[in-house]
N, C-alpha and C. Protein backbone atom coordinates (compact mmCIF):
# COMPACT_ATOMS: atom_id res chain seq x y z
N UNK A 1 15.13 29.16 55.86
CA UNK A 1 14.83 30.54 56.23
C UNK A 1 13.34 30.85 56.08
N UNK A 2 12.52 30.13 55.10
CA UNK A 2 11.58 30.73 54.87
C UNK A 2 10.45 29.91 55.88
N UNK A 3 10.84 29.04 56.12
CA UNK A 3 9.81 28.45 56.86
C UNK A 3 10.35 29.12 58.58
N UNK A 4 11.66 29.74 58.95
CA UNK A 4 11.69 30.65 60.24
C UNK A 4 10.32 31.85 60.26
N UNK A 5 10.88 32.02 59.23
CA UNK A 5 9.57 33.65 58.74
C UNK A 5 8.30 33.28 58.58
N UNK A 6 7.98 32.15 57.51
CA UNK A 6 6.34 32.11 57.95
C UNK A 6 6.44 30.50 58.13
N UNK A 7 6.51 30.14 59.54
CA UNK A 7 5.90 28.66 60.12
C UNK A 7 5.06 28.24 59.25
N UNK A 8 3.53 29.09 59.40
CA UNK A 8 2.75 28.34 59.02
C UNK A 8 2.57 27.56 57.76
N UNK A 9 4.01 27.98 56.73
CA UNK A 9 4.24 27.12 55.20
C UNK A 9 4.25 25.51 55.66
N UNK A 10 5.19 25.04 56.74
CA UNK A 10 5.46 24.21 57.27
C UNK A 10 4.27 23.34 57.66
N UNK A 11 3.48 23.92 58.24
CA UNK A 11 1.99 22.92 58.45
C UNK A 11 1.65 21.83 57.68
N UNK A 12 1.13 21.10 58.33
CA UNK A 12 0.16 20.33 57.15
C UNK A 12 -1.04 20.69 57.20
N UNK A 13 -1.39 21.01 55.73
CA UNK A 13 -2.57 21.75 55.20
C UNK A 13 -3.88 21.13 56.54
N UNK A 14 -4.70 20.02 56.58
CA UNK A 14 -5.18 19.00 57.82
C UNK A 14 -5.34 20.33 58.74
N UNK A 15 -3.98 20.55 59.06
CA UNK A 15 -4.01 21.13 60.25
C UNK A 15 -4.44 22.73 60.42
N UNK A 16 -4.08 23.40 59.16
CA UNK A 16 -4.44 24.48 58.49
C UNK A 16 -5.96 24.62 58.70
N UNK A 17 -6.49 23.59 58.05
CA UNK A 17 -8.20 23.12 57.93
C UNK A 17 -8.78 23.00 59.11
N UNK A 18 -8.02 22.36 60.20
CA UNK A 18 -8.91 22.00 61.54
C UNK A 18 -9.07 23.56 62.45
N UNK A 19 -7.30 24.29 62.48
CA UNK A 19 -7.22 25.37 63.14
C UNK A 19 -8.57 26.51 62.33
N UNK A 20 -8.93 26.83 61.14
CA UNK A 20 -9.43 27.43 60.96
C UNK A 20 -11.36 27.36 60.87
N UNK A 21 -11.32 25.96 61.06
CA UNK A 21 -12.52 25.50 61.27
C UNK A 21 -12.60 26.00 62.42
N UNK A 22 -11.93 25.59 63.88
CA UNK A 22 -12.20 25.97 65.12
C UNK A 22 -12.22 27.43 65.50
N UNK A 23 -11.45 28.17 64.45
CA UNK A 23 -11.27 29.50 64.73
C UNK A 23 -13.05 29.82 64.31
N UNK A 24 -13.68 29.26 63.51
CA UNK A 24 -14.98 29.81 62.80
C UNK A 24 -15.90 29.27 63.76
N UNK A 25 -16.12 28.25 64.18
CA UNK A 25 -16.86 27.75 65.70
C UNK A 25 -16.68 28.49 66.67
N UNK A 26 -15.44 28.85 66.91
CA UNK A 26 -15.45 29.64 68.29
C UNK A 26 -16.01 31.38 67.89
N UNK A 27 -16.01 31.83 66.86
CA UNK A 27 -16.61 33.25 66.39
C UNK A 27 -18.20 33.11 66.10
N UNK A 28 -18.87 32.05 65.77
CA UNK A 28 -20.38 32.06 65.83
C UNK A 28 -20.71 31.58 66.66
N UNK A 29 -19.88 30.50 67.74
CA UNK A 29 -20.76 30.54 68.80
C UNK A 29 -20.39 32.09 69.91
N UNK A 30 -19.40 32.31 69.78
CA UNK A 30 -19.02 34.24 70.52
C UNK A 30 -20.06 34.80 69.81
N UNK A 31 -20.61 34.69 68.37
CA UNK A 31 -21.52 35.83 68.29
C UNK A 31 -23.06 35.72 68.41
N UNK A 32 -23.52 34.41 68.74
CA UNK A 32 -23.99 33.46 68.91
C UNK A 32 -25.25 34.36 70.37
N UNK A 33 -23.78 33.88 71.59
CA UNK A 33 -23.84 34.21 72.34
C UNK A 33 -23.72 36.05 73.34
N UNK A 34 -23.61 36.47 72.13
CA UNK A 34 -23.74 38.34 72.68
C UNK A 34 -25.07 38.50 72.45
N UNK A 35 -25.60 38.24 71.09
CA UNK A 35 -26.52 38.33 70.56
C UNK A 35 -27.66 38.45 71.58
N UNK A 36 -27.63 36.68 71.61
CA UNK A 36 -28.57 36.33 73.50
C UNK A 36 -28.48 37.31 74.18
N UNK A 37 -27.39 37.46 75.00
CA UNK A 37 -26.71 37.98 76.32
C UNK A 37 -27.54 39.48 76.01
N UNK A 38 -27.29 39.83 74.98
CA UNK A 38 -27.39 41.40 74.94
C UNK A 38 -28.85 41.75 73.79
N UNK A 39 -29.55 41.29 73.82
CA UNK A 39 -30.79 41.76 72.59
C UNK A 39 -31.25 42.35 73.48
N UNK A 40 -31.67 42.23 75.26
CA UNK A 40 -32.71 43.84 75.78
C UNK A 40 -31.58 45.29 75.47
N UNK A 41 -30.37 45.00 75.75
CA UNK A 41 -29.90 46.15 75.31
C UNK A 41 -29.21 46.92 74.21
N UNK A 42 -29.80 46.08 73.36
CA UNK A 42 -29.89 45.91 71.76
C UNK A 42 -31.05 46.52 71.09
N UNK A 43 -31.71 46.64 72.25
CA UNK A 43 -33.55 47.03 71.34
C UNK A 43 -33.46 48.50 72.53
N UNK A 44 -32.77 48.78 73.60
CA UNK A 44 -33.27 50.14 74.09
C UNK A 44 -32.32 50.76 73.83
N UNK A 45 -30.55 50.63 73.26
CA UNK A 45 -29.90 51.67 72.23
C UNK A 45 -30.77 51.83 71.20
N UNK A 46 -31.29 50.84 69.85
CA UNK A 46 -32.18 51.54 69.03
C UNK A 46 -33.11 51.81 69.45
N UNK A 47 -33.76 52.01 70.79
CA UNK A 47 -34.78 52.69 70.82
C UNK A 47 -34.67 54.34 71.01
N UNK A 48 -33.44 54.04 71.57
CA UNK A 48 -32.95 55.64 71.64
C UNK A 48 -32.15 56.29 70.39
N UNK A 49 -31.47 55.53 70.13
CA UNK A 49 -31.11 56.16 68.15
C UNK A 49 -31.96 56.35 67.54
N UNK A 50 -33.03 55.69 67.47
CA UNK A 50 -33.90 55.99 66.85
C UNK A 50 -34.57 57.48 66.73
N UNK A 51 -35.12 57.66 68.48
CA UNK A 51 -35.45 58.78 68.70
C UNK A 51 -34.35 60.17 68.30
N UNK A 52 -33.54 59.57 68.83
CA UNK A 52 -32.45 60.70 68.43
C UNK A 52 -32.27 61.25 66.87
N UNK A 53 -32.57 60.56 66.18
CA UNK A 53 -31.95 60.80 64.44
C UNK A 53 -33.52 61.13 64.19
N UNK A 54 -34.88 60.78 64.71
CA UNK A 54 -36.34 61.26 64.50
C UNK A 54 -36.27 62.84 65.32
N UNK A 55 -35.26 63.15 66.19
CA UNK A 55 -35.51 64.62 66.07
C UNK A 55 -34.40 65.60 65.50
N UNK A 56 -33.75 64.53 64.50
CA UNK A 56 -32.42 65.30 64.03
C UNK A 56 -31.30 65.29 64.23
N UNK A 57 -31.08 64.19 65.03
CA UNK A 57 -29.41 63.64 65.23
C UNK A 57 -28.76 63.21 64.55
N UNK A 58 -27.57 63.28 64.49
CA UNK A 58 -26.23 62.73 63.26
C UNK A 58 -25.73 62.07 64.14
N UNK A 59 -25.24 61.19 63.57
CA UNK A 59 -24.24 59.89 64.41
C UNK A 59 -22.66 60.20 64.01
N UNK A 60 -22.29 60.73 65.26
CA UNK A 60 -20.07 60.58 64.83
C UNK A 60 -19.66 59.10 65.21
N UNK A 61 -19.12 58.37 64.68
CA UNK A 61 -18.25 57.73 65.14
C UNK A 61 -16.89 57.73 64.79
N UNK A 62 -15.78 56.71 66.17
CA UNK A 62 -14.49 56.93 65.75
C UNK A 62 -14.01 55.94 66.52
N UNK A 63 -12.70 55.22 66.36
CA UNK A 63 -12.02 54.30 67.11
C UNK A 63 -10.77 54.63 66.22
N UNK A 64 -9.88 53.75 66.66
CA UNK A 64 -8.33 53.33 66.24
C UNK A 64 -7.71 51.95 65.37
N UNK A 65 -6.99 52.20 64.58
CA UNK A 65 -6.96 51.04 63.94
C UNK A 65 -7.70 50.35 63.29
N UNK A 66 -7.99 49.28 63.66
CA UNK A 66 -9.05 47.95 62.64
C UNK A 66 -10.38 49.00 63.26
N UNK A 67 -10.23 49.52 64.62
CA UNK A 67 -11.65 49.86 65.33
C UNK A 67 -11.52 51.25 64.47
N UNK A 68 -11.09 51.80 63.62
CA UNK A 68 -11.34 53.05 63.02
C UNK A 68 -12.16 52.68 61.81
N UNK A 69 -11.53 51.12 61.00
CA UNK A 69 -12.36 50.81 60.03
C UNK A 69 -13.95 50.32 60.44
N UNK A 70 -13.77 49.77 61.29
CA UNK A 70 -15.32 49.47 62.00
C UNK A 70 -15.94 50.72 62.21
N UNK A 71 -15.48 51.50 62.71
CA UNK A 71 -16.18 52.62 62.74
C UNK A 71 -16.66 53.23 61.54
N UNK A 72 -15.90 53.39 60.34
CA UNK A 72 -16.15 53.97 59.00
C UNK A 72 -17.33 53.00 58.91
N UNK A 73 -17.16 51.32 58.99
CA UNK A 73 -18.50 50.08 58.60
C UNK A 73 -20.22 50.96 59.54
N UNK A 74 -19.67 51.40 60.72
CA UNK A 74 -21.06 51.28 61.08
C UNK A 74 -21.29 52.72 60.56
N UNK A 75 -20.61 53.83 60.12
CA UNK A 75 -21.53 55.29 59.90
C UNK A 75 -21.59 54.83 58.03
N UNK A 76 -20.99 53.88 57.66
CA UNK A 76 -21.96 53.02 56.31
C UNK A 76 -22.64 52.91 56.71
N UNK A 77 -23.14 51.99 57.14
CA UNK A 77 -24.35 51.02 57.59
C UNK A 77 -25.39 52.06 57.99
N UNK A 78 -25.50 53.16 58.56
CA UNK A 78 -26.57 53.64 58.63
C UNK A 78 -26.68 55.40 57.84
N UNK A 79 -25.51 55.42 56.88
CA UNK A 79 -26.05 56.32 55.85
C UNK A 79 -26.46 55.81 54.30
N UNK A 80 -26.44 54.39 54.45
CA UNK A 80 -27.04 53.64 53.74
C UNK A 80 -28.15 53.34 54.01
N UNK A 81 -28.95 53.41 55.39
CA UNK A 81 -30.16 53.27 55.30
C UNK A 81 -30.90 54.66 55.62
N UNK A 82 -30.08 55.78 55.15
CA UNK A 82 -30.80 57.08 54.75
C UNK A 82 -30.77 58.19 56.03
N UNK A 83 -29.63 57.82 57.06
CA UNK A 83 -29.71 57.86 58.59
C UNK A 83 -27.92 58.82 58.28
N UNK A 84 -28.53 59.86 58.75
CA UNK A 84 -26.90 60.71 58.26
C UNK A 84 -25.71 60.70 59.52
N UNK A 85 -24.43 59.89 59.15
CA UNK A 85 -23.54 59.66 59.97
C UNK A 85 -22.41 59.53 59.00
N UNK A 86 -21.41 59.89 59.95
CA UNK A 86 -19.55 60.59 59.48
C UNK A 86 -19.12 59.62 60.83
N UNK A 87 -17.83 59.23 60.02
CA UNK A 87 -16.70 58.10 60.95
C UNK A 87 -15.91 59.28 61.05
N UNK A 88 -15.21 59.56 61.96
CA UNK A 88 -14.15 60.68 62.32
C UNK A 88 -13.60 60.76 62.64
N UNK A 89 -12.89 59.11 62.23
CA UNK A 89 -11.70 58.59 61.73
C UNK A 89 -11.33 58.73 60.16
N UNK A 90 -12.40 59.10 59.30
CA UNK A 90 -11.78 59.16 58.00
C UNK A 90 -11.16 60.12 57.14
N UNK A 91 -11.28 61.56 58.13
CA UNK A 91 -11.02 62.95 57.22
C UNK A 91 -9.15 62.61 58.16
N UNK A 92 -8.52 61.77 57.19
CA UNK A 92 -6.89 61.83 57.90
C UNK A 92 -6.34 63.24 57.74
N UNK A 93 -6.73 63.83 57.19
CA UNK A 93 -5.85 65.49 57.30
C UNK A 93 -6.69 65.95 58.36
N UNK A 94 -7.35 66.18 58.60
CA UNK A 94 -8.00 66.56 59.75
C UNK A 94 -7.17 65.54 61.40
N UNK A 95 -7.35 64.64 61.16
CA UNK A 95 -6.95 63.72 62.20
C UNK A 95 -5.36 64.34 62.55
N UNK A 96 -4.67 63.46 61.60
CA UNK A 96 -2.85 63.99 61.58
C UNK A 96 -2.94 65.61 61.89
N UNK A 97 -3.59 66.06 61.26
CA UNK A 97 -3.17 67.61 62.23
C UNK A 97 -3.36 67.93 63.78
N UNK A 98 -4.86 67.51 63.69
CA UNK A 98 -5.02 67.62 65.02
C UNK A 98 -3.97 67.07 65.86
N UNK A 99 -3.75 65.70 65.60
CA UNK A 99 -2.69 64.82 66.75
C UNK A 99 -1.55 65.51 66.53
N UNK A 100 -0.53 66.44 65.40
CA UNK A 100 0.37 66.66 65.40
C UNK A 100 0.13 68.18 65.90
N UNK A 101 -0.37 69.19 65.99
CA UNK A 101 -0.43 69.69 66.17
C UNK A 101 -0.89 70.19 67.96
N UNK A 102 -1.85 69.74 67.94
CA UNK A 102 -2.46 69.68 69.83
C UNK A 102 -2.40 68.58 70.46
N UNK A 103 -2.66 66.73 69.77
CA UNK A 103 -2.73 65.81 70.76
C UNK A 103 -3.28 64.47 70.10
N UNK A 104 -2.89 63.37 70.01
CA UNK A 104 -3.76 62.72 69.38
C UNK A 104 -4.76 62.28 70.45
N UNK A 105 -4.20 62.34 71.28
CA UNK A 105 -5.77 61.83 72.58
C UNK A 105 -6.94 62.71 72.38
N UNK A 106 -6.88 63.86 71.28
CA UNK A 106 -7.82 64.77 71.63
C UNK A 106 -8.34 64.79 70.17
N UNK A 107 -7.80 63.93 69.58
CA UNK A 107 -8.78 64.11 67.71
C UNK A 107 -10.38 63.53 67.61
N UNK A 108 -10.61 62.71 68.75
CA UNK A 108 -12.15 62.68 68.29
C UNK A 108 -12.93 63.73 69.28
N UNK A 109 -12.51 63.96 70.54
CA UNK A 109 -13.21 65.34 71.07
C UNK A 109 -12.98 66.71 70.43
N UNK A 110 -12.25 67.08 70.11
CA UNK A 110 -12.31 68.34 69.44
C UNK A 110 -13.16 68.05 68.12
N UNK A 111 -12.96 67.40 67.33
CA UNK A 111 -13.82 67.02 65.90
C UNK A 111 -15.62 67.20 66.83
N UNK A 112 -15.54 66.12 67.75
CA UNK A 112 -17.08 66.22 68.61
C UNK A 112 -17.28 67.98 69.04
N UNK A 113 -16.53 68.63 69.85
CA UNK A 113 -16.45 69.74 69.99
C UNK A 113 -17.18 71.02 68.80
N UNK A 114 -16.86 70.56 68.15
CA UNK A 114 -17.06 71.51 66.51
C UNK A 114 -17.87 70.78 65.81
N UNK A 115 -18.11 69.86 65.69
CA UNK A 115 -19.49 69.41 64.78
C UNK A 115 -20.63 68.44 65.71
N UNK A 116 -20.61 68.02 66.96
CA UNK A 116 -21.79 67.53 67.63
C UNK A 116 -22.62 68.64 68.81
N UNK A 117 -23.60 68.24 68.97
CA UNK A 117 -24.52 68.46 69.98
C UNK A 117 -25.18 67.59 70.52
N UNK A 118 -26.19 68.40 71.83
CA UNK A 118 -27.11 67.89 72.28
C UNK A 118 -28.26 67.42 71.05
N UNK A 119 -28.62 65.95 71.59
CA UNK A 119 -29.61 64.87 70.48
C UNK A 119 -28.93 64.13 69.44
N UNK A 120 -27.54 64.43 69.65
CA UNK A 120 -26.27 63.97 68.36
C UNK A 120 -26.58 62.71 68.98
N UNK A 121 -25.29 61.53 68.17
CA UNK A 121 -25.07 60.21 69.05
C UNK A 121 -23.47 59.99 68.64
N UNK A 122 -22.68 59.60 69.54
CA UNK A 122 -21.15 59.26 69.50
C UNK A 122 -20.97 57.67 69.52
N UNK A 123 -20.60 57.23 68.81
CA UNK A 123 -20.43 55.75 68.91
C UNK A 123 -19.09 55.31 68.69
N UNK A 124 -18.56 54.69 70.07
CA UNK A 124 -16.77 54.66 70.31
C UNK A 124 -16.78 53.12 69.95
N UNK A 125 -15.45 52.66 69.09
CA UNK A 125 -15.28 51.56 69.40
C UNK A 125 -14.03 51.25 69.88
N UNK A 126 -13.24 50.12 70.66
CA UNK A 126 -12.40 49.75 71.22
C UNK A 126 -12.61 48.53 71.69
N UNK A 127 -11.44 47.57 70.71
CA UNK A 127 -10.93 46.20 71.49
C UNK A 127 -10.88 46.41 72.89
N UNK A 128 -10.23 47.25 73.07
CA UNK A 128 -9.86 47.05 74.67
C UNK A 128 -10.19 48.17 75.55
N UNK A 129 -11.12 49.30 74.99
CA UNK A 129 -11.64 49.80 76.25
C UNK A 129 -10.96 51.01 76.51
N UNK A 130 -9.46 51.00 76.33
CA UNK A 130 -8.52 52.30 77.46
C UNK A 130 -8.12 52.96 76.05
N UNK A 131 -8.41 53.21 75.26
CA UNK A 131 -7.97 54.03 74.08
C UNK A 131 -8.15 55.35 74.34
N UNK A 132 -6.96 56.47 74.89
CA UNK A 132 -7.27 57.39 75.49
C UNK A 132 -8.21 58.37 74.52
N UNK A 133 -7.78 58.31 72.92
CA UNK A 133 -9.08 59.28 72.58
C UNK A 133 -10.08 59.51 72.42
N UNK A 134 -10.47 57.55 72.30
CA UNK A 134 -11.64 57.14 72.40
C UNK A 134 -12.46 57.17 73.39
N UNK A 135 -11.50 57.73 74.72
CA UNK A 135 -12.45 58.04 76.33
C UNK A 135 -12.66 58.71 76.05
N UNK A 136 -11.68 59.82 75.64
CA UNK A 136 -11.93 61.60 75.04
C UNK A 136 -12.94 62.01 74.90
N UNK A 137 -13.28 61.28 73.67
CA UNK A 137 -14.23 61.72 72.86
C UNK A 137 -15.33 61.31 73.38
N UNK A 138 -16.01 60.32 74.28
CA UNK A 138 -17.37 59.99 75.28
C UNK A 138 -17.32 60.72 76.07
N UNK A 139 -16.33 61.50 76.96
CA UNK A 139 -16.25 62.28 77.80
C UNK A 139 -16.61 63.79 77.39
N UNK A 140 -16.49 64.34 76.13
CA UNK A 140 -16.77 65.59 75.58
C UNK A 140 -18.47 65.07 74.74
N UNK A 141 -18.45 64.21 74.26
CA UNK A 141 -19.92 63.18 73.84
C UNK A 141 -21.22 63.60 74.58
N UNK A 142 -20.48 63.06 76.12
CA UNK A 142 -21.40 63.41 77.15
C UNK A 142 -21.40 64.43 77.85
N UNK A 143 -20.84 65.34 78.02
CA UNK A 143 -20.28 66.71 78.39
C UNK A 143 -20.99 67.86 77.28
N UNK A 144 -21.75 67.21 75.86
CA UNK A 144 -22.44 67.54 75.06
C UNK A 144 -23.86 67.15 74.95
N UNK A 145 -23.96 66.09 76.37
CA UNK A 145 -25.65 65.85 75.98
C UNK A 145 -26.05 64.74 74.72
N UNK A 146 -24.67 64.10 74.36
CA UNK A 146 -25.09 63.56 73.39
C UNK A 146 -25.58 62.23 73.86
N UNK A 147 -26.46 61.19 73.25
CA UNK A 147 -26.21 59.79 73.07
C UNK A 147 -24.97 59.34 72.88
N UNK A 148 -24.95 58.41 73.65
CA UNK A 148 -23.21 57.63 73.85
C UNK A 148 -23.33 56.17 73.98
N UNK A 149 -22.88 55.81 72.58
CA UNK A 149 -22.91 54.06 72.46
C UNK A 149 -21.23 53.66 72.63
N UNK A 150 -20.86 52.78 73.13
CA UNK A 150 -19.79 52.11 73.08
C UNK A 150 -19.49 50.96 72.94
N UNK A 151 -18.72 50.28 72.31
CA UNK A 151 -18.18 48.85 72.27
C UNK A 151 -16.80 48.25 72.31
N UNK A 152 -16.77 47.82 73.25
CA UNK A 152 -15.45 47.67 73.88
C UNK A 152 -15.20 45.46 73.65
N UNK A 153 -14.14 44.96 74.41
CA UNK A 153 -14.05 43.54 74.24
C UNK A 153 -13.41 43.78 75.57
N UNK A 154 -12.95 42.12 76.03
CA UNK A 154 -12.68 41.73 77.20
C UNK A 154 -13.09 42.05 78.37
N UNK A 155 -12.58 42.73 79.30
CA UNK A 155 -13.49 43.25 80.56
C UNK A 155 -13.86 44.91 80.21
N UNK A 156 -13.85 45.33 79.40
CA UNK A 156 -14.69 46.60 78.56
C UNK A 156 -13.33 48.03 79.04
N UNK A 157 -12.74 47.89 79.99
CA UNK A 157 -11.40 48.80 80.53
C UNK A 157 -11.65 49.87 80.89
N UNK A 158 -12.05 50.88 80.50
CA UNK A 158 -12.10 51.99 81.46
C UNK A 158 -13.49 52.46 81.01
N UNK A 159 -13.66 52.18 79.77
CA UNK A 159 -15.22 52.44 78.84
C UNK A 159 -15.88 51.58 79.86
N UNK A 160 -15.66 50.55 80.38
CA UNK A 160 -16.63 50.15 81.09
C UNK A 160 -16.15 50.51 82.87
N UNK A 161 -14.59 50.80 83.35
CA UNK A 161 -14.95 50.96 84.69
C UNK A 161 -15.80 52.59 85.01
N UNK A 162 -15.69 53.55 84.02
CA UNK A 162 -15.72 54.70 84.34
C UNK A 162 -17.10 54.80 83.44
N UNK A 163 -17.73 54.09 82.89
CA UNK A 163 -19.02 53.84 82.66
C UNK A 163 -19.59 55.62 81.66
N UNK A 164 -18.62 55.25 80.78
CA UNK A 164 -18.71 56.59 79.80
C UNK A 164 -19.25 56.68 78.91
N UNK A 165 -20.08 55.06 78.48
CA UNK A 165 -21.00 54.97 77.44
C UNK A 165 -22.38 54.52 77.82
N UNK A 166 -23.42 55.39 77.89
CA UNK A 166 -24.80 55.27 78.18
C UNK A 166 -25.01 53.72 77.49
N UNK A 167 -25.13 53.39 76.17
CA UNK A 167 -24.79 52.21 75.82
C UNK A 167 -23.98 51.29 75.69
N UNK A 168 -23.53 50.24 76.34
CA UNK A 168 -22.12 49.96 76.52
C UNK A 168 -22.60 48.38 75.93
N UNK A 169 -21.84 48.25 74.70
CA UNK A 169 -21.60 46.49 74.58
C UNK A 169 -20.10 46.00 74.68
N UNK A 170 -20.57 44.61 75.79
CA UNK A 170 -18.48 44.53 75.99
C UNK A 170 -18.62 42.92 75.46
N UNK A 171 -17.68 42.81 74.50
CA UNK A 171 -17.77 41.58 74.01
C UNK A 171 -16.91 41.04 75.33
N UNK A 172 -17.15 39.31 75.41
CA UNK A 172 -16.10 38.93 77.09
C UNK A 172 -15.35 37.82 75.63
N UNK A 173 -14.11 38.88 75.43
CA UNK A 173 -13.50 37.88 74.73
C UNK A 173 -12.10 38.61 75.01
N UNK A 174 -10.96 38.07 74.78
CA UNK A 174 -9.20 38.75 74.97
C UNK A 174 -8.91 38.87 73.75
N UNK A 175 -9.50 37.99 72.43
CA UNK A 175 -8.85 37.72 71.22
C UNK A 175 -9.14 39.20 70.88
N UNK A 176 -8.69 39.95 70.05
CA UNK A 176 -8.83 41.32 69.22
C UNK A 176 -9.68 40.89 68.07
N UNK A 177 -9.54 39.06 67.43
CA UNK A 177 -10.19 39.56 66.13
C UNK A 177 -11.67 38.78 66.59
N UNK A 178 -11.15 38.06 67.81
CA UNK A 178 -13.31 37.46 67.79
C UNK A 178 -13.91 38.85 68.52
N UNK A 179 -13.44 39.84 68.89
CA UNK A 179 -14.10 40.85 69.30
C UNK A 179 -14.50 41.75 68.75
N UNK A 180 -13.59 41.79 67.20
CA UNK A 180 -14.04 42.39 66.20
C UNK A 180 -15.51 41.73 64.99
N UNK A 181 -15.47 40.38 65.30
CA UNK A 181 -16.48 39.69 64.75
C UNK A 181 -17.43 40.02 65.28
N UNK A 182 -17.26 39.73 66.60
CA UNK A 182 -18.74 40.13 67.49
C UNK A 182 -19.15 41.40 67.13
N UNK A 183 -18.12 42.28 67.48
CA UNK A 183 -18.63 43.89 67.68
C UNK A 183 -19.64 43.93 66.34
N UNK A 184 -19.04 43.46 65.10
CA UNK A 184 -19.64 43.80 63.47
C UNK A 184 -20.80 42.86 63.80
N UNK A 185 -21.18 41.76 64.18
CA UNK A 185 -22.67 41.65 64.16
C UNK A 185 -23.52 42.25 65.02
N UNK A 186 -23.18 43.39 66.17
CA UNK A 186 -23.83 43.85 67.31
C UNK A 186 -24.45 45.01 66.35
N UNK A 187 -23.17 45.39 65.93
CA UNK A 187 -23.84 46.72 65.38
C UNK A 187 -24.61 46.40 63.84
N UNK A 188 -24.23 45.51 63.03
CA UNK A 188 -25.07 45.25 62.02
C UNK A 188 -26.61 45.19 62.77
N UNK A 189 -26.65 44.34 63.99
CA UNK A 189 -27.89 44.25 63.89
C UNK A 189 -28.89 45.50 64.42
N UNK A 190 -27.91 45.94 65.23
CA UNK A 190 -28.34 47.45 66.13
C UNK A 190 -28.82 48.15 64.70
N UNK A 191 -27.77 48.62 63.16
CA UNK A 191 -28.56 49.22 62.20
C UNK A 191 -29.54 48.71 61.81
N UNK A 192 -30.14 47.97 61.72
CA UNK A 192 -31.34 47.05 61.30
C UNK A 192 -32.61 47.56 62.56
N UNK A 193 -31.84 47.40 63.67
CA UNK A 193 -33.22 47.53 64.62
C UNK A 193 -33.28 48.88 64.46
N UNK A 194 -32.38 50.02 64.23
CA UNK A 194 -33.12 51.60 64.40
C UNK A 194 -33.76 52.07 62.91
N UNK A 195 -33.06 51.43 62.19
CA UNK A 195 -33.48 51.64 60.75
C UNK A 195 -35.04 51.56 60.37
N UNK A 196 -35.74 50.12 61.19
CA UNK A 196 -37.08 49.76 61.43
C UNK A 196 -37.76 50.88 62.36
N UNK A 197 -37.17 51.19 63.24
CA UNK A 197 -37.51 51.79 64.23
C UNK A 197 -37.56 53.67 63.86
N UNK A 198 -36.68 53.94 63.32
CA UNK A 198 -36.68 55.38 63.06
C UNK A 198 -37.36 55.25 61.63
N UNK A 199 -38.05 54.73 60.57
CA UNK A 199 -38.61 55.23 59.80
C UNK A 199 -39.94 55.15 59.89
């Protein structure tokens, strides 16, 4: 029974070792390769965060799931370097009401609605792009004048057909978690370049 439920007891360790070696090759050379692919548009989002938070912008971000915790990682990452930003994914009484009450497609635009403006910056994340609140909320983002970063994986989905993020990084991967690797070094390094850049 127990090896129905978790196979992988069954392995031989060897094999344990090789699968997870390859799993770590194939995530640094994926991050390897965004890095490349994408550093000009790596240096003109922080060139524009930059400006934005030098005349007083706050950074919202928000996604779903693992992409909600990424989101909480990057408005760390840059209220640690003295740069004031809220994930808006993390006030859950706020969230659960909103969705139970009016919509969950509508908890990061209304939150944007009531605490962003014009010179703000919205930064969406999404594995896959079609997360309806996560359009939401770029669509009211930009409907606010704000800066609009996005990061999406695979063919980027509607964040990238409907082109709703002024900054758009699309990792070209299907996996959910090498897209989550990538995404966390795009934006680690993106805080680093505005951090230099806005002080």
């Amino acid at each position: 029974m127990t090896g129905t439920l978790y196979p992988f007891l069954r392995r031989d360790p060897l094999d344990a070792m090789a699968s997870t070696a390859g799993k770590a090759r194939e995530s640094l050379e994926l991050r390897r390769r965004v890095l490349h692919e994408m550093e000009g548009r790596l240096a003109a989002c922080a060139a524009a965060l930059a400006a934005a938070f030098r005349g007083g912008g706050r950074l919202f971000t928000f996604g779903n799931g693992g992409s909600s915790t990424d989101a909480q990682s990057v408005a760390d990452l840059f209220t640690g370097r003295g740069l004031p930003a809220v994930s808006l994914a993390a006030d859950t009484a706020l969230v659960t009401a909103l969705g139970n009450d009016v919509g969950f497609e509508v908890v990061f635009a209304r939150q944007l609605a009531a605490l962003g403006g014009a010179g703000d910056i919205a930064c969406a994340l999404s594995t896959s792009g079609g997360s309806a609140n996560v359009l939401r909320g770029l669509q009211r983002a930009a409907g606010l004048r704000m800066v609009t970063v996005g990061f999406a994986g695979s063919g980027g989905g509607r964040m990238a057909e409907e082109r709703l993020a002024e900054h758009l990084f699309v990792v070209p991967s299907s996996s959910v978690h090498r897209i989550q690797e990538a995404q966390a070094t795009l934006y680690h390094v993106l805080a680093e370049l505005v951090s230099a850049a806005a002080g």
